[in-house]
Structure formats: structure tokens, C-alpha cells
N, C-alpha and C. Protein backbone atom coordinates (compact mmCIF):
# COMPACT_ATOMS: atom_id res chain seq x y z
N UNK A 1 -42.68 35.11 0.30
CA UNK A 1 -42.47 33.68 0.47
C UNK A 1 -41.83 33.08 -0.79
N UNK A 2 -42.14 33.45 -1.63
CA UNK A 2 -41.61 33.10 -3.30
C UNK A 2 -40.38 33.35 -3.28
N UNK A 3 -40.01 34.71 -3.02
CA UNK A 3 -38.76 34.90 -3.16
C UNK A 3 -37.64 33.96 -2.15
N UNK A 4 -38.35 34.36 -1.03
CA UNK A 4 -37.45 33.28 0.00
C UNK A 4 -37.13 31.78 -0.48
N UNK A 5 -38.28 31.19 -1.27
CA UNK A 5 -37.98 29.80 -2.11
C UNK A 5 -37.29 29.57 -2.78
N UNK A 6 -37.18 30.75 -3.88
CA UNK A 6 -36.26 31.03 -4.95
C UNK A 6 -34.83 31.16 -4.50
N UNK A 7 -34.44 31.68 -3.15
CA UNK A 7 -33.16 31.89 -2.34
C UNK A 7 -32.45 30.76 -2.19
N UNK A 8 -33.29 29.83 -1.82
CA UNK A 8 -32.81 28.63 -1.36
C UNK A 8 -32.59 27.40 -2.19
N UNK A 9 -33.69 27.33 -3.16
CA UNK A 9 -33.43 26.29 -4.00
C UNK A 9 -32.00 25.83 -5.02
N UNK A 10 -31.23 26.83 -5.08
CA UNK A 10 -29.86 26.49 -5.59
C UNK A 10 -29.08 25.82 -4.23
N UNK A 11 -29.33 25.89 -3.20
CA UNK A 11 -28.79 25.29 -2.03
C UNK A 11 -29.43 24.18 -1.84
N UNK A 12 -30.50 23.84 -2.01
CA UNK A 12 -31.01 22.31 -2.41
C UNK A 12 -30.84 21.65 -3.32
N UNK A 13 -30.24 22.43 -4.39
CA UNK A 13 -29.97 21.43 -5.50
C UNK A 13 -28.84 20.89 -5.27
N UNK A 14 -27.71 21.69 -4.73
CA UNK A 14 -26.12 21.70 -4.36
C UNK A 14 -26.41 20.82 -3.34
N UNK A 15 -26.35 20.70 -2.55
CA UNK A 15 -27.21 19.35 -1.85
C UNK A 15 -27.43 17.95 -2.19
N UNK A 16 -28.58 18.13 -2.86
CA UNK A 16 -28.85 16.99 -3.64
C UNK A 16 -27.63 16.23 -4.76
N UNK A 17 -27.32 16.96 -4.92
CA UNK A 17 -26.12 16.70 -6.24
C UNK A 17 -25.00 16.39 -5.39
N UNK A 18 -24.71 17.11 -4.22
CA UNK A 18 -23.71 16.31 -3.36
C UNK A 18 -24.17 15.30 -3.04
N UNK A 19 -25.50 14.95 -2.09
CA UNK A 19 -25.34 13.59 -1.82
C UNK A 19 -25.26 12.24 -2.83
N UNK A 20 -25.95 12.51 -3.93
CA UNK A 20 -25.79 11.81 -4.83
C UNK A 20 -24.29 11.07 -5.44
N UNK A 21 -23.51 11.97 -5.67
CA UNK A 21 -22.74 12.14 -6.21
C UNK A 21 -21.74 11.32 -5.17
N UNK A 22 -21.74 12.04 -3.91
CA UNK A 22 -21.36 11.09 -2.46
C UNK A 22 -21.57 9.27 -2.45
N UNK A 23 -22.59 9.36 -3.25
CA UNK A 23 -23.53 8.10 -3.16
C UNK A 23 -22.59 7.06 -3.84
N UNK A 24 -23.06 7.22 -5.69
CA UNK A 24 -21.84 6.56 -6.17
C UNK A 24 -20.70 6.29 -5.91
N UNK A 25 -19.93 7.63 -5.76
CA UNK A 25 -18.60 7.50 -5.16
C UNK A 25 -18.24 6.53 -4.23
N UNK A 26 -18.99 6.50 -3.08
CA UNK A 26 -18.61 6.03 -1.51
C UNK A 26 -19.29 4.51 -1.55
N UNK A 27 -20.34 4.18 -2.41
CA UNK A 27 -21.08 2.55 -2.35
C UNK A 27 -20.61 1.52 -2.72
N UNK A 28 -19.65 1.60 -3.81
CA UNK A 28 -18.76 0.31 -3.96
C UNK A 28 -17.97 -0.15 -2.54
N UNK A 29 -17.48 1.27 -2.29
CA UNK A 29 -16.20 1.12 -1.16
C UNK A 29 -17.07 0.56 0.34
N UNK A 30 -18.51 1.41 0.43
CA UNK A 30 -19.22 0.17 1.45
C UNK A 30 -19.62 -0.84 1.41
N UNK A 31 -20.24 -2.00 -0.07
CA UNK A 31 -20.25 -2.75 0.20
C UNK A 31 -19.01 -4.36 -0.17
N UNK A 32 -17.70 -3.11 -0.25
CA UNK A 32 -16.72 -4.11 -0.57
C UNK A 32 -15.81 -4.77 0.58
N UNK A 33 -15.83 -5.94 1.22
CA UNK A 33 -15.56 -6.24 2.13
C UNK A 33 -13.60 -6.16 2.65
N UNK A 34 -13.17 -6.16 3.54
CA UNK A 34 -11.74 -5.58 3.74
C UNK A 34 -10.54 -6.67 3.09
N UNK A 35 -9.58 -6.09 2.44
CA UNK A 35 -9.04 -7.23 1.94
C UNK A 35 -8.49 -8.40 2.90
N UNK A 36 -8.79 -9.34 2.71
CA UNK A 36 -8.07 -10.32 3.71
C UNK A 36 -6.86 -10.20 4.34
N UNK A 37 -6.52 -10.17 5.48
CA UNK A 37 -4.95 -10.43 5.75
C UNK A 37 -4.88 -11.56 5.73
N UNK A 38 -5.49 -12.72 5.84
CA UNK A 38 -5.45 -14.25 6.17
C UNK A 38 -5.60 -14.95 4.58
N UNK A 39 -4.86 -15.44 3.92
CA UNK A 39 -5.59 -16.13 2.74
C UNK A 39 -6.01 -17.46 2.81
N UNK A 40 -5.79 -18.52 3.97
CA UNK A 40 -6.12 -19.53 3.67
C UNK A 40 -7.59 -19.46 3.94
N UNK A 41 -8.72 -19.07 4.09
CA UNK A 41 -10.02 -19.06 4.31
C UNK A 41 -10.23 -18.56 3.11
N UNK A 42 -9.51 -18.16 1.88
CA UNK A 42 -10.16 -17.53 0.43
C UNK A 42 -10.17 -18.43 -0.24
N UNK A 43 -11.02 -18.60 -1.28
CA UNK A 43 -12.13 -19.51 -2.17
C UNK A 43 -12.48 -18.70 -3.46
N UNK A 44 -11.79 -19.00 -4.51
CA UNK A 44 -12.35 -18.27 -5.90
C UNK A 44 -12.28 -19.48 -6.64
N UNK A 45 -13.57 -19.48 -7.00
CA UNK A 45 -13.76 -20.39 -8.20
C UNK A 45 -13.82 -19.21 -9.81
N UNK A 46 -14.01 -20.09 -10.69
CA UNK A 46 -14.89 -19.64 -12.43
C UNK A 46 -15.44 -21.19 -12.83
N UNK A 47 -16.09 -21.25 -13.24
CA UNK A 47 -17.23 -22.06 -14.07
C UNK A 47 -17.28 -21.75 -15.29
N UNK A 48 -16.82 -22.31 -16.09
CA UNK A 48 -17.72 -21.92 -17.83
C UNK A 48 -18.44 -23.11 -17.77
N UNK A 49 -19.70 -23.20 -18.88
CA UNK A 49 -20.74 -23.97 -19.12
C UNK A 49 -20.47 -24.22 -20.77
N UNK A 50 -21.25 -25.19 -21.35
CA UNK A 50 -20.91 -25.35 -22.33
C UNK A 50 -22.10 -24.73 -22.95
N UNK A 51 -21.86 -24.04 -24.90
CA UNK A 51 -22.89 -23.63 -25.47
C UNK A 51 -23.18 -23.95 -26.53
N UNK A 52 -24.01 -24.17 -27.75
CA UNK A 52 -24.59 -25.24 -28.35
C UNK A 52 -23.53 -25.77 -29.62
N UNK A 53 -22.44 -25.35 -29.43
CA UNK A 53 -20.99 -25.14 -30.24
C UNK A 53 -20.20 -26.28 -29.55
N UNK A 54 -18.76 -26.02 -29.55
CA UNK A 54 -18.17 -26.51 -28.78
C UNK A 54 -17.09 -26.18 -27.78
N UNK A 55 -18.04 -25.07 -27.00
CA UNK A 55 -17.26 -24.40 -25.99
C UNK A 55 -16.49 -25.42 -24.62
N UNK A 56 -16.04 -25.07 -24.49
CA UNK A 56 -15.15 -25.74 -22.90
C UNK A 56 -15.96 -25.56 -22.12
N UNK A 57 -16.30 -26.80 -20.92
CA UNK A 57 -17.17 -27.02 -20.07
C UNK A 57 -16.48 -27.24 -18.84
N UNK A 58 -16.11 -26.70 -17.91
CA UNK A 58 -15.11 -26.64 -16.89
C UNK A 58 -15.17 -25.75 -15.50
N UNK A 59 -15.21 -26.27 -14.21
CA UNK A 59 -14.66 -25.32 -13.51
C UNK A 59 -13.56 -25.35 -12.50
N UNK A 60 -12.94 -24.39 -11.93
CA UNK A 60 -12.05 -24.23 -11.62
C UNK A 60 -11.89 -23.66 -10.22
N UNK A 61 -11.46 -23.96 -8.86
CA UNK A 61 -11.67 -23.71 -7.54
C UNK A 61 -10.26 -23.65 -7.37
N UNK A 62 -9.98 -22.51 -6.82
CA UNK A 62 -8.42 -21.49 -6.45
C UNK A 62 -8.68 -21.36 -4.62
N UNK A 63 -7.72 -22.07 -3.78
CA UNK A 63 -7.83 -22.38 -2.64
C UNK A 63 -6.70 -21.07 -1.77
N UNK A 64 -7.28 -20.35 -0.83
CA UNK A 64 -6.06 -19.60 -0.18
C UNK A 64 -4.77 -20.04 -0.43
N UNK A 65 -4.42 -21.36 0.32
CA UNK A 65 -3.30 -22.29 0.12
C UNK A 65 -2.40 -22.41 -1.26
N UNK A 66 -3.19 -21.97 -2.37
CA UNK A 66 -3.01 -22.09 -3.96
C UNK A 66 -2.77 -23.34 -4.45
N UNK A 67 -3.78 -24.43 -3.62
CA UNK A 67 -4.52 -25.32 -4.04
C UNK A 67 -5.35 -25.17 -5.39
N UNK A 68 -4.94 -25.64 -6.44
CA UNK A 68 -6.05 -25.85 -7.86
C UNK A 68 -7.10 -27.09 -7.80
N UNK A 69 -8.24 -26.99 -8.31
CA UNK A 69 -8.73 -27.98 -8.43
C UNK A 69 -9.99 -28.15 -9.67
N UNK A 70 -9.70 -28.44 -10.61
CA UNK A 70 -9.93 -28.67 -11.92
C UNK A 70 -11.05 -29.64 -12.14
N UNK A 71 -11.56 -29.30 -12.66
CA UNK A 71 -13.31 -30.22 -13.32
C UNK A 71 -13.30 -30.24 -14.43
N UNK A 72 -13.06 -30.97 -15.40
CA UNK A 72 -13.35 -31.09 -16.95
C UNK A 72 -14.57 -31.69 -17.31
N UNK A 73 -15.22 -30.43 -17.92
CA UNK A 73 -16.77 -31.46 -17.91
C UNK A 73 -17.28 -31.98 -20.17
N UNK A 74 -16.63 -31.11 -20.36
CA UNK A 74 -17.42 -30.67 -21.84
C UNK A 74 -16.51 -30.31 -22.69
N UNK A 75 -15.94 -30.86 -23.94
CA UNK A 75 -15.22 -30.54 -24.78
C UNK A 75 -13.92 -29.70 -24.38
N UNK A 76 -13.11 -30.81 -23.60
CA UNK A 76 -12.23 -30.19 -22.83
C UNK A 76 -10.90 -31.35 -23.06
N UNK A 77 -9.83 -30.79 -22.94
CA UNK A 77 -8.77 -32.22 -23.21
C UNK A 77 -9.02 -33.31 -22.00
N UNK A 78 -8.79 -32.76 -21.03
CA UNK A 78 -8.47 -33.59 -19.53
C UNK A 78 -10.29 -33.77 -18.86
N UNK A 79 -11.00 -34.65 -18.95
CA UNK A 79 -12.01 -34.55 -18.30
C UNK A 79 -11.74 -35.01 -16.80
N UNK A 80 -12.97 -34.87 -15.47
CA UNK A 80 -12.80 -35.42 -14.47
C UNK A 80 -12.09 -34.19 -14.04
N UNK A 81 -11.46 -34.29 -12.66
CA UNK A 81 -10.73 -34.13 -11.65
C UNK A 81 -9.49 -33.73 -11.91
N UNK A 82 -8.46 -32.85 -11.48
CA UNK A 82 -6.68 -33.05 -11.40
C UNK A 82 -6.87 -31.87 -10.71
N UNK A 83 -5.46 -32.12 -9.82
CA UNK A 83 -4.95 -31.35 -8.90
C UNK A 83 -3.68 -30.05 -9.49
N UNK A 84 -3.44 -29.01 -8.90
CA UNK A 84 -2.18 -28.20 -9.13
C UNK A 84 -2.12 -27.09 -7.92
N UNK A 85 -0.95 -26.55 -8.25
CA UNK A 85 -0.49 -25.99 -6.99
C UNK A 85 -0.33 -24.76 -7.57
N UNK A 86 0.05 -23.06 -7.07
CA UNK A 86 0.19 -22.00 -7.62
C UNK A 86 0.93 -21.49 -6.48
N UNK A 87 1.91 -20.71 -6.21
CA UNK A 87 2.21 -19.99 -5.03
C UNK A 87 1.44 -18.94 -4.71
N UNK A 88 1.39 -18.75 -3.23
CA UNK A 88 0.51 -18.27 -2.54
C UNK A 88 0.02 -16.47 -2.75
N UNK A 89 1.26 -16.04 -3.24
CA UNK A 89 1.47 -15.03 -3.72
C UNK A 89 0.76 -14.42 -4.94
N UNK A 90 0.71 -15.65 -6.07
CA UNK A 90 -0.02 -15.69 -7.37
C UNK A 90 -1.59 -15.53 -6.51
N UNK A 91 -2.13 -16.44 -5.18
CA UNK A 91 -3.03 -16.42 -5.24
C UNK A 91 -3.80 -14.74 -4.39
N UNK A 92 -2.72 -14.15 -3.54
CA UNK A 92 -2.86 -12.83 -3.32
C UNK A 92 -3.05 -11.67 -4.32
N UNK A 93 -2.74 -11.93 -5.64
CA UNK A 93 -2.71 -10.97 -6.96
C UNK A 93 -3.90 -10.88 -7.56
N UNK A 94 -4.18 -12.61 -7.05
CA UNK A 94 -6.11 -12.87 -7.83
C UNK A 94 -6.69 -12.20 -7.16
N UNK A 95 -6.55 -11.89 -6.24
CA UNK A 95 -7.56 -11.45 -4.81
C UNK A 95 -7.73 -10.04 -5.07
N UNK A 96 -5.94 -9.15 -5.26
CA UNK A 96 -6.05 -7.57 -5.72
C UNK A 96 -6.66 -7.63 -6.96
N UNK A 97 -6.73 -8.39 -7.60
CA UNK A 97 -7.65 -8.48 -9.34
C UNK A 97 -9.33 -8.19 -9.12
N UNK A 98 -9.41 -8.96 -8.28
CA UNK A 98 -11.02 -8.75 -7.92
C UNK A 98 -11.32 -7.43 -7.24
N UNK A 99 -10.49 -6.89 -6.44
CA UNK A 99 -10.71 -5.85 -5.44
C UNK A 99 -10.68 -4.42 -6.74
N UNK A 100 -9.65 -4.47 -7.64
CA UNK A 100 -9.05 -3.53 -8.79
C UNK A 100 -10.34 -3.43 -9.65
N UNK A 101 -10.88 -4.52 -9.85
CA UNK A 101 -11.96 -3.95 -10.53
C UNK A 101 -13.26 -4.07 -9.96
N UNK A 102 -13.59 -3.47 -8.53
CA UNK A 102 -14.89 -3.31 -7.99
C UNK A 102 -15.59 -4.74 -8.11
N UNK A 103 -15.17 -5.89 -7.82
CA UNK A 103 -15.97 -6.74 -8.33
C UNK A 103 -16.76 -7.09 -7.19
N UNK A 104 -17.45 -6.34 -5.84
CA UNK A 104 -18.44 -6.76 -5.25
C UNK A 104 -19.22 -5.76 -5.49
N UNK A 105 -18.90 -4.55 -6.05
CA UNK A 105 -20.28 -4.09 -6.67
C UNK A 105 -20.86 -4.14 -7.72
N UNK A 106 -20.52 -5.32 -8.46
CA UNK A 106 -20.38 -5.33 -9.93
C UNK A 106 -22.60 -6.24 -9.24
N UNK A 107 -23.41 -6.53 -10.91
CA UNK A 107 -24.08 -6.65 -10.43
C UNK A 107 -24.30 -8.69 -10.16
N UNK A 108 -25.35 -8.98 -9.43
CA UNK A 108 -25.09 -10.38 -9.84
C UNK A 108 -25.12 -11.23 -11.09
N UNK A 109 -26.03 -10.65 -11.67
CA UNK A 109 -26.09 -11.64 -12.93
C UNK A 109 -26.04 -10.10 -14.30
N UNK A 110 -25.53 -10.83 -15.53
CA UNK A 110 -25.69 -10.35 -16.52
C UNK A 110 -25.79 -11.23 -17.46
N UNK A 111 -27.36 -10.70 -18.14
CA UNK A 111 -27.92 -11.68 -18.84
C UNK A 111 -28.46 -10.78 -20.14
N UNK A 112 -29.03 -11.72 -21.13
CA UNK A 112 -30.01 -10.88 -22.32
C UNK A 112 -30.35 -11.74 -23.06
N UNK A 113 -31.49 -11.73 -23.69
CA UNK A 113 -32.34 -12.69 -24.40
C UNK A 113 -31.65 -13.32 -25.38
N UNK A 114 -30.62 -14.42 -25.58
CA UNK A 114 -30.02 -14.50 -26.64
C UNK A 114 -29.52 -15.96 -26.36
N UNK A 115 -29.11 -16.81 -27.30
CA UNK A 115 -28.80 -18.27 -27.35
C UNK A 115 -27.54 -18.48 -27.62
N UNK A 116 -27.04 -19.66 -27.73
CA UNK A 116 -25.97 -20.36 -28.42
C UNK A 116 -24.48 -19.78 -27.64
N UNK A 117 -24.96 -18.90 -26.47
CA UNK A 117 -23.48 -18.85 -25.20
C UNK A 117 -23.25 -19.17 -24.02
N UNK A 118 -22.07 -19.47 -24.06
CA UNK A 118 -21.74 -20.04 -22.54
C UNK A 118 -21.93 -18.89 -21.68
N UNK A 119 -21.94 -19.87 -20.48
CA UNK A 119 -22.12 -18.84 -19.39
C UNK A 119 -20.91 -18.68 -18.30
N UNK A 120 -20.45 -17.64 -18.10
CA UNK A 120 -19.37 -17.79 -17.04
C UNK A 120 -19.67 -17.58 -15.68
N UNK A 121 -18.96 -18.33 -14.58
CA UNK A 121 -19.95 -17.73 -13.18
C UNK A 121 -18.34 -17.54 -12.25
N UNK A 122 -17.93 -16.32 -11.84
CA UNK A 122 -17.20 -16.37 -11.26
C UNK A 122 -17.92 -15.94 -9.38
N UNK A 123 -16.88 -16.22 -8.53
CA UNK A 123 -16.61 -16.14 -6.88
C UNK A 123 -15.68 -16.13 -6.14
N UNK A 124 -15.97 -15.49 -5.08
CA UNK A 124 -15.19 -15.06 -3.95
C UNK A 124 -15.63 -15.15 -2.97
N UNK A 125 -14.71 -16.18 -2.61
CA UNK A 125 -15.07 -16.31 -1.00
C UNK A 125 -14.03 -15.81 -0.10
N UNK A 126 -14.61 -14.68 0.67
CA UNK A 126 -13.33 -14.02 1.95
C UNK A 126 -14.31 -14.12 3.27
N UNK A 127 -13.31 -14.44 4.40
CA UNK A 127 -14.14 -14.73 5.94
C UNK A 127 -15.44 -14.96 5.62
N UNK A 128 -15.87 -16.21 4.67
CA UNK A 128 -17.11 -16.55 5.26
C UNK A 128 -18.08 -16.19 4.28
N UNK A 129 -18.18 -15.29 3.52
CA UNK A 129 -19.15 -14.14 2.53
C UNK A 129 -18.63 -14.32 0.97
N UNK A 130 -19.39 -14.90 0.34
CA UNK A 130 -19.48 -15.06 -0.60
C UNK A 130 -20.29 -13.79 -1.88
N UNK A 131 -19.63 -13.29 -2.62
CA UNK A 131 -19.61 -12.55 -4.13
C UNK A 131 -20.06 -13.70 -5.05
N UNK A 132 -21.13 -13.81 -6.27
CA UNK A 132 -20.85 -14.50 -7.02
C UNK A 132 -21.54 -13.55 -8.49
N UNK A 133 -20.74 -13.81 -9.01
CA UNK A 133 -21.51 -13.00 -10.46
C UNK A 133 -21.62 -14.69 -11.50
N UNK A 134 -22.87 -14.43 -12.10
CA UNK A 134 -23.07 -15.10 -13.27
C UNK A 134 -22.91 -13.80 -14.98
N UNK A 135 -22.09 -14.38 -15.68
CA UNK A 135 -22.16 -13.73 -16.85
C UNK A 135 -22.30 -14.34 -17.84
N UNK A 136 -23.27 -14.15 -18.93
CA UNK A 136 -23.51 -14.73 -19.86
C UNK A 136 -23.69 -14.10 -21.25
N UNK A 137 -24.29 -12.64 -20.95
CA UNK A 137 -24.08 -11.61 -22.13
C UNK A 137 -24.09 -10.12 -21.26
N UNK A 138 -23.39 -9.68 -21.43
CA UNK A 138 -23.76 -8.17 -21.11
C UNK A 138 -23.11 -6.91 -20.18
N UNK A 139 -21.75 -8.30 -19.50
CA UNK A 139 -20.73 -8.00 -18.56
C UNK A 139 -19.93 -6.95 -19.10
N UNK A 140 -19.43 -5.98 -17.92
CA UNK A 140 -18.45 -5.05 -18.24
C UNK A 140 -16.83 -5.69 -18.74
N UNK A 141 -16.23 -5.32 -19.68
CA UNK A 141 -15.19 -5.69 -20.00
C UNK A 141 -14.12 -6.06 -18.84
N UNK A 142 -14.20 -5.46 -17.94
CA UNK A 142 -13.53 -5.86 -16.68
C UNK A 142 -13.46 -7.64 -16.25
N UNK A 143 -14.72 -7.31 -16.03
CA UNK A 143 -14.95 -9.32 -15.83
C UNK A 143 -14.82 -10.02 -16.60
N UNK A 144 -14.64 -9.71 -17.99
CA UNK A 144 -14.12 -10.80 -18.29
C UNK A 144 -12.38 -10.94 -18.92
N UNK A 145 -12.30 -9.92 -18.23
CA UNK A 145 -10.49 -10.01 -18.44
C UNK A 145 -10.23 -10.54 -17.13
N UNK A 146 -11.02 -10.35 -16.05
CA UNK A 146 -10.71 -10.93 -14.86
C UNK A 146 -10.71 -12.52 -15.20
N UNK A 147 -11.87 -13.28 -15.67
CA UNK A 147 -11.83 -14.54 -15.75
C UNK A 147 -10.89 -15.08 -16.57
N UNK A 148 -10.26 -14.06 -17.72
CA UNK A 148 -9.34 -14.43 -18.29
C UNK A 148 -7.47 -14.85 -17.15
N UNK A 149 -7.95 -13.89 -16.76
CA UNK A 149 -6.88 -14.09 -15.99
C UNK A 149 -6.85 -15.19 -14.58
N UNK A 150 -7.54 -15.74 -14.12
CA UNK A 150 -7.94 -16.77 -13.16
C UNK A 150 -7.36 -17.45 -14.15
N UNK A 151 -7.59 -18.27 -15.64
CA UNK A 151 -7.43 -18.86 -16.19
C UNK A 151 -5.80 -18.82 -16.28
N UNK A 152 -5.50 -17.74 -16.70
CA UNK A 152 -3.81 -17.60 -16.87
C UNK A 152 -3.59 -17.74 -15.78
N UNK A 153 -3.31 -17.71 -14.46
CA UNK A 153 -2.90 -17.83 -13.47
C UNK A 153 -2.83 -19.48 -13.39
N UNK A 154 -3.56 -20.31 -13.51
CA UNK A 154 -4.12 -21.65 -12.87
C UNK A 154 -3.61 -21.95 -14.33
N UNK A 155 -3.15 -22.09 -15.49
CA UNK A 155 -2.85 -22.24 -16.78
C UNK A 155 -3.99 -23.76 -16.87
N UNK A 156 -4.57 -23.45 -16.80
CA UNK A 156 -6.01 -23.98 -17.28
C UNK A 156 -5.88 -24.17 -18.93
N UNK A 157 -5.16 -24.21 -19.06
CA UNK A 157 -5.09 -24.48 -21.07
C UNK A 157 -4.36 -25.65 -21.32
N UNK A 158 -3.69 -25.92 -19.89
CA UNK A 158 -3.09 -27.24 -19.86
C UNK A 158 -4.26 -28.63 -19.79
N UNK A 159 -4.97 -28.72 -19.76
CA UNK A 159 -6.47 -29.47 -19.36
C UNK A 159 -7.33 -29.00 -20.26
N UNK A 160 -7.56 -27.85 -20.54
CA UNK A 160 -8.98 -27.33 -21.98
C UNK A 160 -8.37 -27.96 -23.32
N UNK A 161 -6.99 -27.80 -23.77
CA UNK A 161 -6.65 -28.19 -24.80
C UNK A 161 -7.60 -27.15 -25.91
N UNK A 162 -7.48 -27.89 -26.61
CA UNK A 162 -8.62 -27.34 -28.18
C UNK A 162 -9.31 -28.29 -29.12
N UNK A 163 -10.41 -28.36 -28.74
CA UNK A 163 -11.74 -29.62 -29.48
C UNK A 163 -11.70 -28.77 -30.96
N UNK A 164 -11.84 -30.25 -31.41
CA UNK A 164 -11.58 -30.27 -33.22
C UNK A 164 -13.22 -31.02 -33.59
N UNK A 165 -14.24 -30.75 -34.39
CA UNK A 165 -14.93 -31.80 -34.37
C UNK A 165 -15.28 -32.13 -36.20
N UNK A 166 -15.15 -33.51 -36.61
CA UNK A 166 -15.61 -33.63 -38.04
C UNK A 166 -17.02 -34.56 -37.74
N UNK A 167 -18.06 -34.17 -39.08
CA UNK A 167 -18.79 -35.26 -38.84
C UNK A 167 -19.29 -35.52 -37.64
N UNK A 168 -19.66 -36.74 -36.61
CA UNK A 168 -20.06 -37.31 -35.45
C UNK A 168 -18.61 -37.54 -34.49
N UNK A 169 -17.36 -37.04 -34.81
CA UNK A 169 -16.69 -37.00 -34.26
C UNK A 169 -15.87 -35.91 -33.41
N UNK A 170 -15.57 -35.89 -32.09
CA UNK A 170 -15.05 -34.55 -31.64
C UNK A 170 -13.47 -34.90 -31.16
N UNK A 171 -12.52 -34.46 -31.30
CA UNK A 171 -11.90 -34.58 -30.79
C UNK A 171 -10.98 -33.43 -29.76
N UNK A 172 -9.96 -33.30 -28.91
CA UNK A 172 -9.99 -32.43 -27.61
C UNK A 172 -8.34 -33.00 -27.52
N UNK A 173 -7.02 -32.47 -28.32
CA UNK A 173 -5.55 -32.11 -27.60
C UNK A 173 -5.24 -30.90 -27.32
């Protein structure tokens, strides 16, 4: 009986190590939903928050249509509201950006005991189903070249400007 155990157990391990291995491989790709053919039902926002500095407080909602729609909340040039437009195409590239770097298996939040940073919260909305990651410390370099780039796309630097502050005074061109 021993020996017969001993026969087999390299075939259970080979096994095991396949399915595993199967596992990783194949789980992003199941729970990543199909790329849209339709874009006007897509919805990507980013959010930054402000942190005890004087980070930019802002978010930003990217419409299928390549509808912009801009929030200036916090040490930002343009506060409030403004509108912009992107071609539709720019907004199909954001979409392969998210898909390029696994970003529905990425996890929801990344966090770690630590102060004085903003937080970024990016999303995706395709048919209906919403992705949202919060990042605040701990994100794979991926995401946040992704949010960098939402930003370049939507030139969001036109509205953040750059806050100067002396003394009790801040100022934001």
C-alpha cells in the first residue's frame, strides 16, 4: 500500500501545481468583464482628496460620449464645476488602459497605517457594473500611471494649476 502511495503522489502534486497555476493564470481573465463594443454607457471617473499639505482636491468623470466633467474642490486653480470634450477615440484608449493593466482584478482598496496622503479613487463603469479601487498607499505602480494618465488625457492641469502658499495665504495659477 505504501508503495502504491509513493507511485502516485508525484501525480498529485503535478496536479495540484497545475490547477493552481491554472488558477492565477485564468482569474483575472474571469473576473474581467468583455470590452465594451458600445461606449456611450462607459463611466470612468478619478477622485483625488486632499492631504494635510497642499495637495489638489478634485474629481474628474470621463463620459462614453467624451464628455469631461470637472470638480475643483481643494487647492486647485479652477474651483466648482467646468465642462470639456475629448474625442471618442481618446475615450476608447482609457478603456484599453484599464483592461492593459488588469484593473478588475486589481484589489479594492490599498491602504497602510500612515498620514499626511491623499487618496486616489479611481472607476469603471461598463454595461451597468461598476470596478472601483481606492488608493492611498500601497498600489501597484500600474495604477497609478493609469491615473496619471486619465489626467493627461482630460488635461486636467488646465483647472489644478499649482497652489503656492506663504504665511495664511494660499494661492492656486
Amino acid at each position: 500500500m505504501y508503495n502504491h502511495m509513493k507511485q502516485r503522489f508525484p501525480i498529485i502534486i503535478g496536479i495540484v501545481v497545475l490547477l493552481v497555476t491554472s488558477y492565477f493564470y485564468l482569474y483575472p481573465k474571469l473576473i474581467q468583464p468583455p470590452k465594451p463594443t458600445e461606449f456611450k454607457d462607459v463611466i470612468i471617473t478619478l477622485e483625488r482628496t486632499a492631504c494635510y499639505g497642499f495637495c489638489p482636491a478634485y474629481k474628474l468623470t470621463i463620459y462614453g460620449d467624451g464628455k469631461i466633467v470637472y470638480d475643483g474642490k481643494y487647492f486647485v486653480k479652477t474651483k466648482g464645476i467646468q465642462n470639456s470634450q475629448i474625442p471618442t477615440d481618446k475615450v476608447k484608449g482609457l478603456v484599453d488602459e484599464f483592461y492593459k493593466i488588469d484593473y478588475f482584478s486589481l484589489q479594492d482598496k490599498y491602504y497602510a497605517p500612515v498620514t499626511d496622503l491623499p487618496t486616489t479613487t479611481t472607476a469603471i463603469t461598463i454595461d451597468g457594473k461598476t470596478k472601483k479601487v481606492v488608493n492611498y498607499y500601497g498600489a501597484p505602480e500600474k495604477l497609478s500611471e493609469l491615473e496619471n494618465i486619465i489626467d493627461e488625457i482630460t488635461n486636467s492641469k488646465k483647472w489644478i494649476g499649482k497652489c503656492t502658499s506663504r504665511l495664511d495665504e494660499t494661492t492656486c495659477e
